[in-house]
N, C-alpha and C. Protein backbone atom coordinates (compact mmCIF):
# COMPACT_ATOMS: atom_id res chain seq x y z
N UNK A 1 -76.51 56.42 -50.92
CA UNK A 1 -75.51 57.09 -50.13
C UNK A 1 -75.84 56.89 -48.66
N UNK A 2 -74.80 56.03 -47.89
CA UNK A 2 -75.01 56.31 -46.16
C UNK A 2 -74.44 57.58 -46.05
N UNK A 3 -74.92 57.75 -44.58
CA UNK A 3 -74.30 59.18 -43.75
C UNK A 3 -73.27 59.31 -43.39
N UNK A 4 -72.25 58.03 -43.41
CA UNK A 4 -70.76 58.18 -42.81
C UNK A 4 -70.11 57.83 -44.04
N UNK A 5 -70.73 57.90 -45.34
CA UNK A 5 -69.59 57.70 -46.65
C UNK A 5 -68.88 59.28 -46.53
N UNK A 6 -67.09 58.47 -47.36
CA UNK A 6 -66.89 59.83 -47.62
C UNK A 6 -67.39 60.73 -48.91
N UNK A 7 -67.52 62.25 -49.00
CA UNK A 7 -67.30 63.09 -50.27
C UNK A 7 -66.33 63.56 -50.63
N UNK A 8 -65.88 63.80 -51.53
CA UNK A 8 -64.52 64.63 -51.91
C UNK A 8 -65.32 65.22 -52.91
N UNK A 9 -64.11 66.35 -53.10
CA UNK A 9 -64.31 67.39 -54.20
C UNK A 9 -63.55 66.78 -55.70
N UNK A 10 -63.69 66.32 -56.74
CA UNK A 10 -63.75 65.92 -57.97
C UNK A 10 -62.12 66.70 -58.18
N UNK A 11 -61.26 66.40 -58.57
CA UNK A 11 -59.85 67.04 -58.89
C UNK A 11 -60.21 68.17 -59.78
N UNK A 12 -60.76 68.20 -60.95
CA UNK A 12 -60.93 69.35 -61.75
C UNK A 12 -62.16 70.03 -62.05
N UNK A 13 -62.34 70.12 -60.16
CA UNK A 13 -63.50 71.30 -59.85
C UNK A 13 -62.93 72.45 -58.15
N UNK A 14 -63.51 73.32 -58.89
CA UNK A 14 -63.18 74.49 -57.99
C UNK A 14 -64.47 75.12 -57.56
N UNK A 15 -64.44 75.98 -56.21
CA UNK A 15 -65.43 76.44 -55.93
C UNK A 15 -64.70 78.16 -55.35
N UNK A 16 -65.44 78.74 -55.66
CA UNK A 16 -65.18 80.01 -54.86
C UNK A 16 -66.65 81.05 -54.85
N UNK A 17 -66.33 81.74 -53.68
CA UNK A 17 -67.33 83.17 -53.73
C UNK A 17 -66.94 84.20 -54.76
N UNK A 18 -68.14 84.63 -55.08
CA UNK A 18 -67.77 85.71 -56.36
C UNK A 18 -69.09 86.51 -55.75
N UNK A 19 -68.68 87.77 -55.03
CA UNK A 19 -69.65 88.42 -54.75
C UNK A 19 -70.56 87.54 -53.86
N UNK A 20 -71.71 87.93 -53.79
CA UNK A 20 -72.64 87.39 -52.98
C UNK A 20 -72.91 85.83 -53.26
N UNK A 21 -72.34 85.32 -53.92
CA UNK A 21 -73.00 84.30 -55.26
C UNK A 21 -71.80 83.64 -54.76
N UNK A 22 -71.87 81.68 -54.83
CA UNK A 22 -71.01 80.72 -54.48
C UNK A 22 -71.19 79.84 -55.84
N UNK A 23 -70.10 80.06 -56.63
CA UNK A 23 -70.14 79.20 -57.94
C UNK A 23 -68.82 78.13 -58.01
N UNK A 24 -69.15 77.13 -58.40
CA UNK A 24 -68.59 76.07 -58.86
C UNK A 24 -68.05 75.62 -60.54
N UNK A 25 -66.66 75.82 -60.71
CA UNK A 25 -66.34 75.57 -62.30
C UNK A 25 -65.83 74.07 -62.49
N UNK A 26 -66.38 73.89 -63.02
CA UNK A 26 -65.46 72.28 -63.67
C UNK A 26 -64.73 72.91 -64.85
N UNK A 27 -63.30 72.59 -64.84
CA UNK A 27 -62.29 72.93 -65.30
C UNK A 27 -62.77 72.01 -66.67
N UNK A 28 -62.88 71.09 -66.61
CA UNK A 28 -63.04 69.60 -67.50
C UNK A 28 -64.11 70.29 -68.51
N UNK A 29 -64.82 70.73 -68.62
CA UNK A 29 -66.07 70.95 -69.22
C UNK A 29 -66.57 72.73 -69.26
N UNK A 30 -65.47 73.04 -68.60
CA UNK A 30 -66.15 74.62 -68.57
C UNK A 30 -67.78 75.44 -67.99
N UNK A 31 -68.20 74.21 -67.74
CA UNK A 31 -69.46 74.30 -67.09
C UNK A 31 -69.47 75.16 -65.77
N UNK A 32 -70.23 75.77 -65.08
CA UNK A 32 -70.53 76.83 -64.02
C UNK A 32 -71.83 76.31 -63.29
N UNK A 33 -71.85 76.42 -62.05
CA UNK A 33 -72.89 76.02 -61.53
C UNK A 33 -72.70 77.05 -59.91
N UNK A 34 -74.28 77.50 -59.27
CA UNK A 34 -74.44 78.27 -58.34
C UNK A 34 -74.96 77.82 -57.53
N UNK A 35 -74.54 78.06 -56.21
CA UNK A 35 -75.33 77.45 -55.02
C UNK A 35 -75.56 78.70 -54.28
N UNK A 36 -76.64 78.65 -53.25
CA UNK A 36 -77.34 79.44 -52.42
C UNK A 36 -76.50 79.54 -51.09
N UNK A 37 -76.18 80.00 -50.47
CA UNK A 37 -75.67 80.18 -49.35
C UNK A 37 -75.96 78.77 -48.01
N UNK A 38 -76.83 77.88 -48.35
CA UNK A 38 -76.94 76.88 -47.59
C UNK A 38 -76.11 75.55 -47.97
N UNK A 39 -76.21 75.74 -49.55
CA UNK A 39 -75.09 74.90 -50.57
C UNK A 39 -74.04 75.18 -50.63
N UNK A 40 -73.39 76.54 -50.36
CA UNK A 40 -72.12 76.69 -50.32
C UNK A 40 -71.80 76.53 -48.89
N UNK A 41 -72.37 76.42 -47.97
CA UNK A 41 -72.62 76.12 -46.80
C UNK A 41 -71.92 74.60 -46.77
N UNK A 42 -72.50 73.64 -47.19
CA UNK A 42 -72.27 72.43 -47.78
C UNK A 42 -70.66 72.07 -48.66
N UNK A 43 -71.03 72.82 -49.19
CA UNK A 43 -69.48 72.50 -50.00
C UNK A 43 -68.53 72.88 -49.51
N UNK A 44 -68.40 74.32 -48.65
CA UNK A 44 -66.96 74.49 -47.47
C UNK A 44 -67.08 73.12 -46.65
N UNK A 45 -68.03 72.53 -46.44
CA UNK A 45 -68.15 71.08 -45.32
C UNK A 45 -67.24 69.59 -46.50
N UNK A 46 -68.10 69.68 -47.42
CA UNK A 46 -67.30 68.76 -48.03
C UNK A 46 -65.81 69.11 -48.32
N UNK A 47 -65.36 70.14 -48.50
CA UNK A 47 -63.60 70.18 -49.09
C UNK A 47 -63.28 70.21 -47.39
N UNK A 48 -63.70 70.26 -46.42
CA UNK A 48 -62.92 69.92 -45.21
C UNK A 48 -63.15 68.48 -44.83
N UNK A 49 -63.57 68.05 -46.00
CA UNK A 49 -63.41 65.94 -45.46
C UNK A 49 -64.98 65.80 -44.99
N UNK A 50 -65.78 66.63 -44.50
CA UNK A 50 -67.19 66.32 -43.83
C UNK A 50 -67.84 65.19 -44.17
N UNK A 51 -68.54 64.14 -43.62
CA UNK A 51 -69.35 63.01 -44.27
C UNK A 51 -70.57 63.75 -44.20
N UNK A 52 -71.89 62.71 -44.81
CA UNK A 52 -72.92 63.63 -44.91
C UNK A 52 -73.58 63.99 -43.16
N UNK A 53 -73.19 62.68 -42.70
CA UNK A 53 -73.69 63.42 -41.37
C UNK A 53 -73.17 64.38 -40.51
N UNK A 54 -71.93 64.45 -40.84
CA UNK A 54 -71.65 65.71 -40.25
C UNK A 54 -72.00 67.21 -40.59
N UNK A 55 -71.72 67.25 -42.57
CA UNK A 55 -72.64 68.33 -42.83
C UNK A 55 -74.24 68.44 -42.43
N UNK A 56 -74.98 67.36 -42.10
CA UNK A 56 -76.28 67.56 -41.76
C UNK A 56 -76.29 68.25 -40.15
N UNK A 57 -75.19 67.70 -39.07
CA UNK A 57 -74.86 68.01 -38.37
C UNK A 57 -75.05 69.55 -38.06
N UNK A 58 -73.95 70.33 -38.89
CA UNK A 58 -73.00 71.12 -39.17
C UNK A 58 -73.87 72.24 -39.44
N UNK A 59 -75.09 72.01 -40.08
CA UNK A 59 -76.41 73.00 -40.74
C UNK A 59 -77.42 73.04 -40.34
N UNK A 60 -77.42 71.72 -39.40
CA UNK A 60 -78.71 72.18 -38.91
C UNK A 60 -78.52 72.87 -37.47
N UNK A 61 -77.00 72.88 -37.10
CA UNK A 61 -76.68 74.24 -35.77
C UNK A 61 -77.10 75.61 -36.56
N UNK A 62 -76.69 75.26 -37.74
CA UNK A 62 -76.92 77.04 -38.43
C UNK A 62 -78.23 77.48 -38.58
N UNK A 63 -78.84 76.75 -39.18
CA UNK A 63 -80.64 77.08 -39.84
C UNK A 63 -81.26 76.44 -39.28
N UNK A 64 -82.27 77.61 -38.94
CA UNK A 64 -83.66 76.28 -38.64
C UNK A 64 -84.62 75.38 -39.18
N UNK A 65 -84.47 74.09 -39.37
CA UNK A 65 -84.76 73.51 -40.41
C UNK A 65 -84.88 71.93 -39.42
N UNK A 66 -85.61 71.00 -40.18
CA UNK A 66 -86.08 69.57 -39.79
C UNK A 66 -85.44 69.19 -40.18
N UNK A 67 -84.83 68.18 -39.21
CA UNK A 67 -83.80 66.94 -39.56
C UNK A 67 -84.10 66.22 -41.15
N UNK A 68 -85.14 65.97 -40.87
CA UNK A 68 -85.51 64.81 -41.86
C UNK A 68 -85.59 65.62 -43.49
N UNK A 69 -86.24 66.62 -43.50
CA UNK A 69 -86.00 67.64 -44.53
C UNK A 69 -84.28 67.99 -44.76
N UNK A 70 -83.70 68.33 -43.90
CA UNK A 70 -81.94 68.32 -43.97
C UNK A 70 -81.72 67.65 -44.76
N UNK A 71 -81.71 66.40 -44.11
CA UNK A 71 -81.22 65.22 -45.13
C UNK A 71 -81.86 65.16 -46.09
N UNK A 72 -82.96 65.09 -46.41
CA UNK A 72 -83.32 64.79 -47.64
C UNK A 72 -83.31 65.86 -48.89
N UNK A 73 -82.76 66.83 -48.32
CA UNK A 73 -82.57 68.46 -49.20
C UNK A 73 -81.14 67.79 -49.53
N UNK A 74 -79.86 67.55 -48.44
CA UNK A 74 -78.84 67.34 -48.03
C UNK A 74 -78.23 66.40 -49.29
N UNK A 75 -78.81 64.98 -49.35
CA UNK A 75 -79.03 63.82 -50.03
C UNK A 75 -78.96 64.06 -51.87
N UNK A 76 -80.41 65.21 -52.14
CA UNK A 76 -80.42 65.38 -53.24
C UNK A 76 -79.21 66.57 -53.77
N UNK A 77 -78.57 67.76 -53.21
CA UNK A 77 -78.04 68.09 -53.45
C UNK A 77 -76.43 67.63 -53.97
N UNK A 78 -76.09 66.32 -52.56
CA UNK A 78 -75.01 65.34 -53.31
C UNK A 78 -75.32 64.89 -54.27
N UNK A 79 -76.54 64.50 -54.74
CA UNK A 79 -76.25 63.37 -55.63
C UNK A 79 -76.47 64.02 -56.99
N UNK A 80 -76.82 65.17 -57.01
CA UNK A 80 -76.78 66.16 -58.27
C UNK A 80 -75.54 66.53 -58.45
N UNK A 81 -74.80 66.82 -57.18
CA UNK A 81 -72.89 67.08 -57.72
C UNK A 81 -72.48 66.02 -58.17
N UNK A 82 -72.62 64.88 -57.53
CA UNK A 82 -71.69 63.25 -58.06
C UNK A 82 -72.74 63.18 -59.24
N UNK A 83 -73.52 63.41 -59.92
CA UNK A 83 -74.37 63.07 -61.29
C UNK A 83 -73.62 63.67 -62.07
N UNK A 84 -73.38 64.92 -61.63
CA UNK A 84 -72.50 66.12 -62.79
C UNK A 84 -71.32 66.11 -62.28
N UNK A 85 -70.26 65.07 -61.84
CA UNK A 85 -68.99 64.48 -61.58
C UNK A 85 -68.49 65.60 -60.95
N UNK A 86 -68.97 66.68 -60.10
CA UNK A 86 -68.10 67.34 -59.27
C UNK A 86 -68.02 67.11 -57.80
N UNK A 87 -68.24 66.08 -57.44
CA UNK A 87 -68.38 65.39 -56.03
C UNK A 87 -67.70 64.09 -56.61
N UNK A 88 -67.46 63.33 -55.30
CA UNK A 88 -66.67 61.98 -55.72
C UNK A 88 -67.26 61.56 -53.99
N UNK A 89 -68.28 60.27 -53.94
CA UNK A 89 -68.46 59.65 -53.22
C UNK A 89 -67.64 58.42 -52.96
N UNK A 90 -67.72 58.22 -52.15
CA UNK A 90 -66.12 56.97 -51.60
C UNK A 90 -66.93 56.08 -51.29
């Protein structure tokens, strides 16, 4: 994955807040999956078009955290959504 590919959100996946908690359903599979507030952080970035560098951008104004750790936190978290087909890399 480069930093200026696009992500999209997978057609038959949804994300919403439920309480404190940011979960993700794949409609397709019924499957559920939770992200932490830095991941859902991430995923409002991807359904607004974000490439990865802009979400790396985008988070590391928010948290304090190392570039190079960003990305590479950043990196594995895409590629665990596009593994479990709820991301769509371009």
């Amino acid at each position: 994955m480069n930093s200026a590919q696009k992500i999209s959100i997978s057609p038959h996946v949804v994300g919403r807040a439920v309480g404190e908690e940011f979960v993700i359903l794949d409609l397709a599979s019924g499957a559920y999956f939770g992200l932490d507030a830095v991941g859902a952080d991430m995923w409002r970035l991807i359904e607004s078009g974000k490439t990865l560098a802009e979400i790396c951008d985008a988070v590391e104004r928010d948290y304090d955290v190392a570039r190079d750790v960003l990305e590479a936190d950043a990196r594995a978290l895409l590629d665990d959504l596009a593994a479990r087909g709820l991301i769509v890399l371009e």
